[in-house]
Protein backbone atom coordinates (compact mmCIF):
# COMPACT_ATOMS: atom_id res chain seq x y z
CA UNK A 1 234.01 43.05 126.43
CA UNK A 2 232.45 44.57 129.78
CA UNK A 3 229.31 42.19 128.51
CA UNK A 4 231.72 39.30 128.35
CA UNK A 5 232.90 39.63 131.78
CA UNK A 6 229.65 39.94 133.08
CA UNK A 7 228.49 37.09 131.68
CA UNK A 8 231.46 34.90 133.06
CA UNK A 9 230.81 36.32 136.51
CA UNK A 10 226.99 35.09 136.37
CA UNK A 11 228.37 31.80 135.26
CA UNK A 12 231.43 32.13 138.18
CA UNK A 13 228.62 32.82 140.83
CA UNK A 14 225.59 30.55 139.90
CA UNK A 15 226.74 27.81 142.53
CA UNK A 16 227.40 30.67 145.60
CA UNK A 17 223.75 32.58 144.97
CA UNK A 18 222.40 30.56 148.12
CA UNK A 19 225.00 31.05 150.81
CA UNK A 20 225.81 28.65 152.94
CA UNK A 21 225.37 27.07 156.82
CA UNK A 22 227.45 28.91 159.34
CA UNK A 23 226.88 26.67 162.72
CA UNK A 24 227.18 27.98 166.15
CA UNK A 25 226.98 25.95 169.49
CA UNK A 26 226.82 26.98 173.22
CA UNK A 27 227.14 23.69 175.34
CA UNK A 28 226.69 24.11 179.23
CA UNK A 29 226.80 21.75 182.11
CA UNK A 30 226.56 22.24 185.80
CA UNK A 31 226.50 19.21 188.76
CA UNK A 32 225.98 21.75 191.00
CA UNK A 33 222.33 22.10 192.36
CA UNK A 34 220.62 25.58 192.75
CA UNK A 35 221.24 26.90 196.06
CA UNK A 36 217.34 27.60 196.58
CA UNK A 37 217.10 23.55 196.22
CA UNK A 38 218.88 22.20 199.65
CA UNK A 39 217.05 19.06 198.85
CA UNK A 40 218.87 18.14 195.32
CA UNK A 41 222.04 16.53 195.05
CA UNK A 42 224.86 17.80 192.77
CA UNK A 43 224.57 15.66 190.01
CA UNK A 44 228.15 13.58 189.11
CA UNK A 45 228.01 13.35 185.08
CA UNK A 46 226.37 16.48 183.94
CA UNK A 47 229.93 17.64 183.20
CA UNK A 48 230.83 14.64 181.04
CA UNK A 49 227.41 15.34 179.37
CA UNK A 50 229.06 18.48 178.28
CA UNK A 51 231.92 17.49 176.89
CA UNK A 52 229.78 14.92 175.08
CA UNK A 53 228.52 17.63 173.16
CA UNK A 54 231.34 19.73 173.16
CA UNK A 55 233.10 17.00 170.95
CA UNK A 56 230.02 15.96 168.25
CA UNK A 57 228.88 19.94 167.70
CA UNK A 58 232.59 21.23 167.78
CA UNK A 59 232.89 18.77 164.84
CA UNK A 60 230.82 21.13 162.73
CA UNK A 61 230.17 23.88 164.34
CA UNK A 62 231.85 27.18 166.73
CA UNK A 63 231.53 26.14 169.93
CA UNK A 64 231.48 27.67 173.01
CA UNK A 65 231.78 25.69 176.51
CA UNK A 66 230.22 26.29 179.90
CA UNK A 67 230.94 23.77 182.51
CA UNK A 68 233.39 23.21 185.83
CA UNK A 69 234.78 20.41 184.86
CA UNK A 70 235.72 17.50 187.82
CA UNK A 71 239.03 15.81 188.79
CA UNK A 72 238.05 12.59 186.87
CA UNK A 73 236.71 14.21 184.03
CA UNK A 74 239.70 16.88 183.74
CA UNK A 75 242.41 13.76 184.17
CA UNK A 76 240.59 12.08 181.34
CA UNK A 77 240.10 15.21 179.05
CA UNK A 78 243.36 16.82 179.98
CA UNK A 79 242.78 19.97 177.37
CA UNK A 80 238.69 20.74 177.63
CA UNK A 81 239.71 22.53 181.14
CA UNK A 82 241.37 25.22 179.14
CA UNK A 83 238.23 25.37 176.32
CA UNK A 84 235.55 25.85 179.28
CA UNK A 85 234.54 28.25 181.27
CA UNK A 86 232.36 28.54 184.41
CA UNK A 87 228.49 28.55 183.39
CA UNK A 88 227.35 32.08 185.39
CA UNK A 89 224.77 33.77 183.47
CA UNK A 90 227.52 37.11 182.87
CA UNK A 91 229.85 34.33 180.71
CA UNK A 92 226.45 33.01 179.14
CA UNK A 93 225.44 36.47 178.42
CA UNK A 94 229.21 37.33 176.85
CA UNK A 95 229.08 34.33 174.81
CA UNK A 96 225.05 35.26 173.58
CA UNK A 97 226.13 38.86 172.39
CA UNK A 98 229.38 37.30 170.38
CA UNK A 99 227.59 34.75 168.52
CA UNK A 100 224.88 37.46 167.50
CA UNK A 101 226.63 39.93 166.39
CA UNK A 102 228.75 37.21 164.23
CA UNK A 103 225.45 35.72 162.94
CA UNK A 104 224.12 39.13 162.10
CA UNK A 105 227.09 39.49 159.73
CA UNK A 106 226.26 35.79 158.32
CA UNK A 107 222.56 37.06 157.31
CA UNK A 108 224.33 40.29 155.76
CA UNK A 109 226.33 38.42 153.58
CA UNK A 110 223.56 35.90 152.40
CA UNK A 111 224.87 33.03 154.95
CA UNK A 112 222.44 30.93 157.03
CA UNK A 113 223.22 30.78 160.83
CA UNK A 114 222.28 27.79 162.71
CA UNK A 115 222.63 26.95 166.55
CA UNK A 116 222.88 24.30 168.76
CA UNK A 117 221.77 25.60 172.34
CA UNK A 118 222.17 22.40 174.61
CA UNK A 119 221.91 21.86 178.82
CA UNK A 120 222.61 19.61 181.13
CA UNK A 121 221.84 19.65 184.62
CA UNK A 122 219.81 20.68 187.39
CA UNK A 123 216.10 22.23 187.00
CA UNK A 124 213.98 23.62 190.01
CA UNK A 125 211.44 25.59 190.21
CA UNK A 126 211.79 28.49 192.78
CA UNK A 127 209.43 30.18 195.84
CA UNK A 128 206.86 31.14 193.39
CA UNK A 129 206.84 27.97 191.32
CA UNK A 130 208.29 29.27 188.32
CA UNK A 131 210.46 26.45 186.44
CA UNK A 132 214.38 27.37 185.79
CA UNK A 133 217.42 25.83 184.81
CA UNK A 134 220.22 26.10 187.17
CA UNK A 135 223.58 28.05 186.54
CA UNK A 136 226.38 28.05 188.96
CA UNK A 137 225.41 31.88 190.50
CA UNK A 138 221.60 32.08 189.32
CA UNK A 139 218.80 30.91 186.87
CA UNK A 140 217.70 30.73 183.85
CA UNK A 141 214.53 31.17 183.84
CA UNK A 142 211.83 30.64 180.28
CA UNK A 143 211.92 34.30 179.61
CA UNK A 144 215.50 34.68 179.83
CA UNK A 145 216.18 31.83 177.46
CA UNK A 146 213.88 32.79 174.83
CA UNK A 147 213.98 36.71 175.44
CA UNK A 148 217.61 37.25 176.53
CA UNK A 149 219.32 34.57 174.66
CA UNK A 150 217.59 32.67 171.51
CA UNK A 151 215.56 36.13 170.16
CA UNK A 152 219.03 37.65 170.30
CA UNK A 153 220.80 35.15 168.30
CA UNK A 154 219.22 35.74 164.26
CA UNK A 155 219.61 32.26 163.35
CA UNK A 156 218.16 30.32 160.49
CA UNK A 157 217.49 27.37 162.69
CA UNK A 158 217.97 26.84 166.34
CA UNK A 159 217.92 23.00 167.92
CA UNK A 160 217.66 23.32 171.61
CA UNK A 161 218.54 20.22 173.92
CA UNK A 162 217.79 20.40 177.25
CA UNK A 163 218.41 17.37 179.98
CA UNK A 164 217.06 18.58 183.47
CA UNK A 165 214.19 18.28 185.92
CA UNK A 166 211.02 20.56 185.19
CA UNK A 167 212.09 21.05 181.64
CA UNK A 168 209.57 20.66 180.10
CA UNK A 169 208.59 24.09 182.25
CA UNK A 170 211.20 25.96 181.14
CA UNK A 171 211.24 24.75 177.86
CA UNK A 172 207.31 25.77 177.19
CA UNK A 173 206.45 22.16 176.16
CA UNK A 174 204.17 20.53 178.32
CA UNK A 175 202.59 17.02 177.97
CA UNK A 176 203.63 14.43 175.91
CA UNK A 177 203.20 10.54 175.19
CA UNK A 178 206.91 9.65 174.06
CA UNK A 179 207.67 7.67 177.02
CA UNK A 180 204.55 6.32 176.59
CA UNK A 181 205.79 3.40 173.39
CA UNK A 182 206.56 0.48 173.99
CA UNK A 183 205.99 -1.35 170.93
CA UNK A 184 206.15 -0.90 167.20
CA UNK A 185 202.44 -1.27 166.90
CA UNK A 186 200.45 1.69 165.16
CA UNK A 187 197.59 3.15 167.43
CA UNK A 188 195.82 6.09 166.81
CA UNK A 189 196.66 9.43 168.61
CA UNK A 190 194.32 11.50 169.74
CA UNK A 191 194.65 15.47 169.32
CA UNK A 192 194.04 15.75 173.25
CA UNK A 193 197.83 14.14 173.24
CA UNK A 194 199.42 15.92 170.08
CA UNK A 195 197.82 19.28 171.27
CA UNK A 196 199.45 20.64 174.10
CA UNK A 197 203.05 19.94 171.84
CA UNK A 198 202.10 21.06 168.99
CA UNK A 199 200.82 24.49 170.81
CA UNK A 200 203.12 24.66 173.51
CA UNK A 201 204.10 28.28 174.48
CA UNK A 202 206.57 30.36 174.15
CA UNK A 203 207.11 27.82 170.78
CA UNK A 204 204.63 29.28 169.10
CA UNK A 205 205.94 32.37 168.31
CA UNK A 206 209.89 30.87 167.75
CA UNK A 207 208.46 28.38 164.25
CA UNK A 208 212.30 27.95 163.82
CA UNK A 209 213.14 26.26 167.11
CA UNK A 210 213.43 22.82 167.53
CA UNK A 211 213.36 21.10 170.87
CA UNK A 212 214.75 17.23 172.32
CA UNK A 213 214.28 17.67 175.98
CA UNK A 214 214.34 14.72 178.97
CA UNK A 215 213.04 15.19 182.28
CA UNK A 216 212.96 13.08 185.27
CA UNK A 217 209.95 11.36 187.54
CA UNK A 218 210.62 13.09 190.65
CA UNK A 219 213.99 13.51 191.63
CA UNK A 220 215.63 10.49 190.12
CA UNK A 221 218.65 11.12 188.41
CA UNK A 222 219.23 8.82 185.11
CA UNK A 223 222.92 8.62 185.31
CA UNK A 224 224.64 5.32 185.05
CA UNK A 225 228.52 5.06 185.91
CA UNK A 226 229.06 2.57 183.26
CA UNK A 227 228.68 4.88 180.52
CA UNK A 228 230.08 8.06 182.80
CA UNK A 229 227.17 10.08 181.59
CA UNK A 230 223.26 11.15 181.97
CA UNK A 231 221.51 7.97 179.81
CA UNK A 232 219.53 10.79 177.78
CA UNK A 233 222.94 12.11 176.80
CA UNK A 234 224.36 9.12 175.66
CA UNK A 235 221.25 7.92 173.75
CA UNK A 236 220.95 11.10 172.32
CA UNK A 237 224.68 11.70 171.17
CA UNK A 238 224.63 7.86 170.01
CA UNK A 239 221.64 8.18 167.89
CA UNK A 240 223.06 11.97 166.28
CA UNK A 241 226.65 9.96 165.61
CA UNK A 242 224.81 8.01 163.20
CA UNK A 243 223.04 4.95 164.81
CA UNK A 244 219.68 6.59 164.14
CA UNK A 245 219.82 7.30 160.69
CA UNK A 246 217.39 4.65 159.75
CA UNK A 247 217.36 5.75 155.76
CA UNK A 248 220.83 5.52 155.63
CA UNK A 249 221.04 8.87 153.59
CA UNK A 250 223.64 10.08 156.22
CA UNK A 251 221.24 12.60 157.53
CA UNK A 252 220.17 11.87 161.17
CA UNK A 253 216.56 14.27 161.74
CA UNK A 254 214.46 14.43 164.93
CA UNK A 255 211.99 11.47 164.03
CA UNK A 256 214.95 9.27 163.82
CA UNK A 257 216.52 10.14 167.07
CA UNK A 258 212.95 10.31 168.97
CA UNK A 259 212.34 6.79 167.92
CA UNK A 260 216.21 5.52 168.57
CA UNK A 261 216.13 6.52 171.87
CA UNK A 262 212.11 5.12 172.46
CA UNK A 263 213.66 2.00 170.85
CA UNK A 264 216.85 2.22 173.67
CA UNK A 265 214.40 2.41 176.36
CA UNK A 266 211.63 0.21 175.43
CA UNK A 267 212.43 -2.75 177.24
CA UNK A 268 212.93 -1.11 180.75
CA UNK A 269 210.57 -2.21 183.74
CA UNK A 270 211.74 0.33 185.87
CA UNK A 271 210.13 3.48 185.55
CA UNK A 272 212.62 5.13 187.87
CA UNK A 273 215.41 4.30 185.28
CA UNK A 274 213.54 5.59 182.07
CA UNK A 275 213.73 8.94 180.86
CA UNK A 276 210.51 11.11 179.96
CA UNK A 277 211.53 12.57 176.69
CA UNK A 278 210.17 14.93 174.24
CA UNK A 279 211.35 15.93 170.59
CA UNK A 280 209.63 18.23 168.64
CA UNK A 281 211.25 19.61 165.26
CA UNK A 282 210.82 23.34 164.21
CA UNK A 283 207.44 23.59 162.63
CA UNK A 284 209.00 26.23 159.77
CA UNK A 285 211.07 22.64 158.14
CA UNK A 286 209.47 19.32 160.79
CA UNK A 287 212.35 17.99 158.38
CA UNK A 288 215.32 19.61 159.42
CA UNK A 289 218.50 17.49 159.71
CA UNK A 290 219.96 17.92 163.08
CA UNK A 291 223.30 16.49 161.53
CA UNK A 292 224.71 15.43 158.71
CA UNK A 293 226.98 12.68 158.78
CA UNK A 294 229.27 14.32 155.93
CA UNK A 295 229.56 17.44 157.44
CA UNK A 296 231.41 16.02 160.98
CA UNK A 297 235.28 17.03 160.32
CA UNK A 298 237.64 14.66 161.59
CA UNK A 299 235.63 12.07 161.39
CA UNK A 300 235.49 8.34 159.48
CA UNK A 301 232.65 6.08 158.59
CA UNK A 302 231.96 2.34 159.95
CA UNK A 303 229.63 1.19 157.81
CA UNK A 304 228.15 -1.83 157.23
CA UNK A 305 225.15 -4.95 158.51
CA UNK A 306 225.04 -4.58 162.56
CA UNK A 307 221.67 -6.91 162.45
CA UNK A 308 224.27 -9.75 164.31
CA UNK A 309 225.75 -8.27 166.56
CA UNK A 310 223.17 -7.91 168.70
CA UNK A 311 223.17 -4.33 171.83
CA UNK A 312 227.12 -3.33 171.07
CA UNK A 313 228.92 -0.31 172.00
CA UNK A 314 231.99 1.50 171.27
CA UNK A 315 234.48 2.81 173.76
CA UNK A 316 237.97 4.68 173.04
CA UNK A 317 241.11 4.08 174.56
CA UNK A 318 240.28 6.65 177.42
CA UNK A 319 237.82 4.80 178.86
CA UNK A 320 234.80 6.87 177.04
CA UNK A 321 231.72 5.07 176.38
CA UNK A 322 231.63 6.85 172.65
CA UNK A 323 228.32 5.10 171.77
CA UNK A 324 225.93 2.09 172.39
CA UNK A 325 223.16 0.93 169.66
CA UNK A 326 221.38 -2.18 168.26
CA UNK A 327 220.48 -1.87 164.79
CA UNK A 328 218.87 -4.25 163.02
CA UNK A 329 220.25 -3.42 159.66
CA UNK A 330 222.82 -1.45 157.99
CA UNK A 331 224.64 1.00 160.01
CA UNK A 332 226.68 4.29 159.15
CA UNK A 333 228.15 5.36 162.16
CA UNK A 334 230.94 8.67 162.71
CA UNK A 335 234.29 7.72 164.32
CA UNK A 336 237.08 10.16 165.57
CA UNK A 337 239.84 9.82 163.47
CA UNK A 338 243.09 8.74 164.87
CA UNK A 339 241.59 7.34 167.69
CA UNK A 340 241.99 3.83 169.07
CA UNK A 341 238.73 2.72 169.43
CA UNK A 342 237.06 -0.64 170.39
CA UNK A 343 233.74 -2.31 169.43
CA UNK A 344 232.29 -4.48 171.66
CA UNK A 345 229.23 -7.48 171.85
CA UNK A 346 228.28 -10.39 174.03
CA UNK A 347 230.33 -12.38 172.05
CA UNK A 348 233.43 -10.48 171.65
CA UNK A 349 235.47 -7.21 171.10
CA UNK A 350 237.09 -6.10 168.65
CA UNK A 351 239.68 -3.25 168.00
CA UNK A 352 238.88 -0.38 165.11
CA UNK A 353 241.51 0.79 162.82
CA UNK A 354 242.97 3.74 163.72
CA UNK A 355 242.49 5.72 160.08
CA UNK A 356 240.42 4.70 156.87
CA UNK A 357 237.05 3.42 156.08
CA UNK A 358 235.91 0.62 158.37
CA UNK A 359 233.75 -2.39 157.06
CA UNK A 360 232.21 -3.58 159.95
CA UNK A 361 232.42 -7.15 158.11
CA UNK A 362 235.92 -6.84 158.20
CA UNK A 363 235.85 -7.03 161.97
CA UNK A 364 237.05 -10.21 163.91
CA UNK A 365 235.40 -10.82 167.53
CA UNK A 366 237.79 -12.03 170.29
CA UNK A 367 236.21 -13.02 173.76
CA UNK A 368 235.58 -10.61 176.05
CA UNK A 369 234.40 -10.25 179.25
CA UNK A 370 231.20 -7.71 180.42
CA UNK A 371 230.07 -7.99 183.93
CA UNK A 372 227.19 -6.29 185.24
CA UNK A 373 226.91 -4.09 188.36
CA UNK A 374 223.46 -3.69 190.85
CA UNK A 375 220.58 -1.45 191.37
CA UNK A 376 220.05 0.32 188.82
CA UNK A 377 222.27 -1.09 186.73
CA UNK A 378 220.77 -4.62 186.45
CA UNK A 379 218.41 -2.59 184.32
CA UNK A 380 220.40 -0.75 182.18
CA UNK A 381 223.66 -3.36 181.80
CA UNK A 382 220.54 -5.91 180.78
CA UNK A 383 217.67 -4.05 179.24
CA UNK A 384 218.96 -0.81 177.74
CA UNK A 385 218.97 -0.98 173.98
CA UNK A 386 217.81 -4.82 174.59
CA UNK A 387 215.14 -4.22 171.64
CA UNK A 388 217.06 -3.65 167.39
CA UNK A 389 216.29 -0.43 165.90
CA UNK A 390 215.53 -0.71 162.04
CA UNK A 391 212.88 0.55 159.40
CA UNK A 392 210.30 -1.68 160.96
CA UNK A 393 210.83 0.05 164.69
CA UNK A 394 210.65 3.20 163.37
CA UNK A 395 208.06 3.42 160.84
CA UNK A 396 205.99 1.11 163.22
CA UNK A 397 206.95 4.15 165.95
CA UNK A 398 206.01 7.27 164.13
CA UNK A 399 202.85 5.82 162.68
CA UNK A 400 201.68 5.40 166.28
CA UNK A 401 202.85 9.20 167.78
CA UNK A 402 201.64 10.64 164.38
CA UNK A 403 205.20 12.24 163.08
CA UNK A 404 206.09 12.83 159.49
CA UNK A 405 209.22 10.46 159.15
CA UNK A 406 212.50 10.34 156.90
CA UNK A 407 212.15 8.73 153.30
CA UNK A 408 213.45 6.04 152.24
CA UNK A 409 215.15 4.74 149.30
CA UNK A 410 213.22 3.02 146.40
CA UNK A 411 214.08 -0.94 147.16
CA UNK A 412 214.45 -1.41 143.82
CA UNK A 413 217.27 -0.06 141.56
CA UNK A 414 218.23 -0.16 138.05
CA UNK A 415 220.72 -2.87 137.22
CA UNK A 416 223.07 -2.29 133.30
CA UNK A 417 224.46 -4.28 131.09
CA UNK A 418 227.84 -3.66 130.28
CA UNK A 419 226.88 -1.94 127.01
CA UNK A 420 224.48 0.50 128.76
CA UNK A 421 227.41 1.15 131.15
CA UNK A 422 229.54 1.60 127.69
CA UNK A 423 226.63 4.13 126.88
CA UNK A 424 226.10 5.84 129.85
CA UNK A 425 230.14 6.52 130.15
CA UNK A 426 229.84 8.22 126.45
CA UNK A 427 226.40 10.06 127.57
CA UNK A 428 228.27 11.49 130.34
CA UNK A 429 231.27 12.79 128.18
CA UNK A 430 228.84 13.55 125.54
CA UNK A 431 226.88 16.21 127.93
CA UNK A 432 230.27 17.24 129.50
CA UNK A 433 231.20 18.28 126.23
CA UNK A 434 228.01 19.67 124.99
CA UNK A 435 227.83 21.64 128.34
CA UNK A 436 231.44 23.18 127.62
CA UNK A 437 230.27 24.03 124.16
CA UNK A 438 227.17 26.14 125.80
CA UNK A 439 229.32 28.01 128.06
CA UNK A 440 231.82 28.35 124.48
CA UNK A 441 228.40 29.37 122.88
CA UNK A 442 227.65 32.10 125.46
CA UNK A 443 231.16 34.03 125.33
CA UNK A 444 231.42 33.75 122.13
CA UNK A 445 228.09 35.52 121.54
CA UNK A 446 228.82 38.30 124.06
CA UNK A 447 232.07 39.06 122.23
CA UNK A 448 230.12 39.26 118.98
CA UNK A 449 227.51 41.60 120.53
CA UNK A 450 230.28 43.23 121.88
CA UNK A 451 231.68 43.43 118.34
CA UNK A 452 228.69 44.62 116.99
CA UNK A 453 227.85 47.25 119.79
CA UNK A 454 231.50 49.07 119.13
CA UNK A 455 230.93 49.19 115.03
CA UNK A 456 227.60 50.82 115.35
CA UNK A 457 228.98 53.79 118.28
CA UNK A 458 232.46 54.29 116.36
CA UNK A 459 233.04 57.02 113.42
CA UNK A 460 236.78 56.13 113.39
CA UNK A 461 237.51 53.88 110.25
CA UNK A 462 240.56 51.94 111.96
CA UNK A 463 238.07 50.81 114.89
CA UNK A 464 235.07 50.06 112.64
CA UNK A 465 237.24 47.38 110.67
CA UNK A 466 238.53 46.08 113.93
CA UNK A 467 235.30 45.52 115.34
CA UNK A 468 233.76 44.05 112.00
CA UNK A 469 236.55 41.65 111.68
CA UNK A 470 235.60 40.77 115.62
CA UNK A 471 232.58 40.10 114.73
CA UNK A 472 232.53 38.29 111.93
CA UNK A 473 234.94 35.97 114.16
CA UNK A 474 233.14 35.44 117.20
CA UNK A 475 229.73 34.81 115.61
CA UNK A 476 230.32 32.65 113.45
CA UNK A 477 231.96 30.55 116.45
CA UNK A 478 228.97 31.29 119.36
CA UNK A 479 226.41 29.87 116.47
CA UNK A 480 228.71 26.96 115.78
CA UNK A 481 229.43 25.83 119.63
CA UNK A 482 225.93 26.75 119.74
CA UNK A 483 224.77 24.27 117.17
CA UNK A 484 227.14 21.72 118.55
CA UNK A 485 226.09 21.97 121.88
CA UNK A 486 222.37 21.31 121.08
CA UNK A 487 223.34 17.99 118.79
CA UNK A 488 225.62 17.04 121.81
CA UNK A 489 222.81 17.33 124.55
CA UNK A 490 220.42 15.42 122.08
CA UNK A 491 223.15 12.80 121.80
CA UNK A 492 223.97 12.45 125.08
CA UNK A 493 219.84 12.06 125.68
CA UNK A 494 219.92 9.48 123.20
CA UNK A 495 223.07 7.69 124.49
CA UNK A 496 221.47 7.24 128.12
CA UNK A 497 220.23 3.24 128.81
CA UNK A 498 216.69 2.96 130.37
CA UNK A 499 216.79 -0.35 132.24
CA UNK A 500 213.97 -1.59 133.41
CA UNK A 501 215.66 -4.47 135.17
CA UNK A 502 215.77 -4.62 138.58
CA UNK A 503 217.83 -6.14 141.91
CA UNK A 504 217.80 -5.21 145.60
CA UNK A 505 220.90 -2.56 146.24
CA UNK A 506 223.08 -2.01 148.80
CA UNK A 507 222.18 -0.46 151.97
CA UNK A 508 225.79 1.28 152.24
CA UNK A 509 225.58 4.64 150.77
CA UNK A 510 227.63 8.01 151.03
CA UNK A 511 230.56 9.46 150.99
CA UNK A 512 233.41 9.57 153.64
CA UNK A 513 233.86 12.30 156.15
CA UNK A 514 236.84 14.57 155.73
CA UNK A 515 240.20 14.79 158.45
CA UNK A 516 240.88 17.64 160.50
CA UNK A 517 241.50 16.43 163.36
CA UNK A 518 239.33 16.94 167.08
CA UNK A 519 239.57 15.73 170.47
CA UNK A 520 237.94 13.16 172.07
């Protein structure tokens, strides 16, 4: 019997062996500027960045939230006040030495941590030069990101986003030709350009760190009041909700928001308004998702072709500007549940249902009105995302920066006749039923072994006959399931149709999110 039982708790824990992703995030944002940097203004939407963040990583993972918030962005966000706290280095420290100690106890139990790490604000570099991020009472400098905070933290995988000036300093990444695309075209890129990435330091010596930083030319600020946010954010948060998974597999990696963002920015003349942007993927997995669509709680899907409607966006009843995109194909993109949502074109608006799958064909335009607003604006209300983002963009995009991209699906797909669906029905309930039988086969056989095993250690005549009579029950049966599970496995092979006919399919693919609820 003990045999038995072992046997059913292999079978009970085949599908647990691997553990599973236990996600962590610490979001911080701070308008203030660093008091050694008299000559930076406080920045107005590095809060809202935050909250940005807050809302797509809290949607999958423990987060933790470092940012003053403003009057405005308090009045519209009337809870997040009482989820954040001020972003001094003591709370970031607090925070660092809770989430390792839980992620230690992850890795004991088999689970893999991951982290999301992600800034927004001011960077400066102080008397001596040295590049740091600024914090309401100090910096944080390169070593005290990577030696204080991310060595600390024993994740799996760590995706850090940083949004600041002199980033790229603190960071460790230097160079880069990103901003550099501004067409589809493939060149060739020379290891001059992909070196000083690829071998950045510290990065080098963290393989499982990923990194989607922006930086500014010179002290330009890209923040843009229609959208209540730093553009890099938005882009970024946009592409990660979905409008950047090009393969429609539901899985949005860093190719696919490096080239979604290039694709938002392409059409920009003025270099004062464009972001310099860098994305490189942890070189232990370059094809690491940084989300999965399924995996967002309280979330639904709008699916469906967006190749008409042109540069749209979608705003909530708050006044958020939750995303903007222009895809020029299908589109699978994350929407809060519960939340009264509109999508919006050129031509038209239209409002979202409040709960259930959304078919974006289902959607009726009504006239609507968008103005534009100056400076800077002229180039973002006319040019941002002016360009469609699609296979072509992308594949076009990481041919010419050298990146290994997503897959796609085969374009062709096996099409049945209704008998082969008749067949593959019965092939299915054919192998369910073979597989039972295995499992049947299995216990069965341990209880005769069992059997067997008691007979040969007993001299009490009583027992003996009670484990012969066992056994000559349960074999019997194991060799019988086992025979029957072998003829219904060779059935069930038999039983599947091979088609060889084939048809275009459907770009729409997944499943839907799950409910529990968020705010946004």
């Amino acid at each position: 019997m003990r045999t038995a039982l072992l046997v059913l708790a292999l079978l009970a824990g085949v599908g647990h062996a691997e553990g599973q992703q236990i996600t962590y995030a610490i979001v911080i944002g701070n308008n203030a500027p660093p008091r050694t940097a008299e000559a930076l203004q406080p920045l107005r939407y590095a809060d809202d960045d935050a909250v940005r963040y807050f809302q797509l990583f809290s949607r999958v993972a423990e987060t933790r939230l470092l940012v003053v918030l403003d009057t405005q962005t308090q009045r519209r966000y009337p809870t997040m006040a009482l989820r954040a706290q001020p972003p001094t280095v003591d709370n970031l420290r607090r925070v660092v030495d809770e989430f390792a100690q839980r992620m230690q106890w992850d890795r004991n139990r088999g689970d893999r941590p991951v982290l999301y790490f992600a800034f927004s604000g001011h960077g400066a570099r102080d008397d001596h030069g040295q590049p740091f991020l600024a914090l309401v009472d100090g910096a944080l400098t390169q070593k005290m990101l990577y030696d204080d905070i991310l060595a600390k933290m024993p994740t799996t995988f760590t995706h850090l986003i940083v949004d600041a000036c002199n980033a790229g300093g603190v960071v460790g990444v230097r160079g880069g030709f990103f901003d550099r695309e501004a067409n589809t075209q493939a060149v060739t890129t020379t290891p001059d350009q992909v070196e000083p990435i690829l071998q950045a330091t510290p990065l080098t010596r963290y393989p499982h760190i990923g990194v989607i930083l922006a930086t500014t030319l010179g002290q330009e600020a890209h923040e843009w009041s229609a959208i209540e946010s730093g553009v890099f954010t938005h882009e970024l948060v946009s592409g990660m909700l979905g409008a950047a998974d090009v393969n429609g597999d539901l899985v949005v990696e860093y190719s696919e928001v490096q080239a979604f963002v290039a694709s938002a920015n392409r059409d920009i003349k003025d270099p004062r308004a464009v972001p310099r942007v860098i994305a490189r993927p942890p070189q232990a997995n370059i094809r690491v998702p940084l989300v999965a669509l399924k995996q967002l709680q309280g979330m639904r899907l709008m699916r469906g072709d967006a190749s008409k409607l042109g540069h749209f966006h979608v705003e909530l009843d708050n006044g958020q500007r939750y995303l903007d995109a222009h895809v020029d194909s299908s589109v699978v993109i994350a929407i809060p549940d519960q939340a009264i949502a509109y999508l919006r074109t050129a031509a038209g608006e239209a409002k979202l249902p409040i709960s259930g799958a959304i078919a974006l064909a289902q959607l009726v335009l009504a006239p609507g009105d968008v103005s534009s607003r100056g400076s800077l604006e002229v180039a973002y209300q006319t040019q941002l995302f002016s360009s469609g983002y699609g296979r072509q963009y992308y594949q076009g995009y990481v041919d010419s920066i050298g990146a290994v991209g997503v897959s796609f699906p085969n374009t062709t797909a096996p099409v049945m006749t209704p008998t082969e669906r008749r067949r593959k029905r019965w092939a299915v309930a054919t192998a369910g039923l073979a597989g039972a039988a295995l499992v049947a086969s299995v216990v069965t056989g341990a209880l005769a072994y069992d059997a067997r095993e008691d007979y040969a250690h007993t001299t009490l005549q009583r027992e003996a006959a009670d484990a012969a009579s066992r056994y000559q029950t349960f074999l019997p049966l194991s060799i019988g399931t086992g025979v029957l599970a072998i003829a219904g496995g060779v059935v069930a092979w038999k039983l599947w149709p091979r088609s060889r006919v084939t048809v275009v399919p459907s770009a729409e693919q997944g499943a839907y999110g799950v409910s529990l609820g968020g705010q946004w």
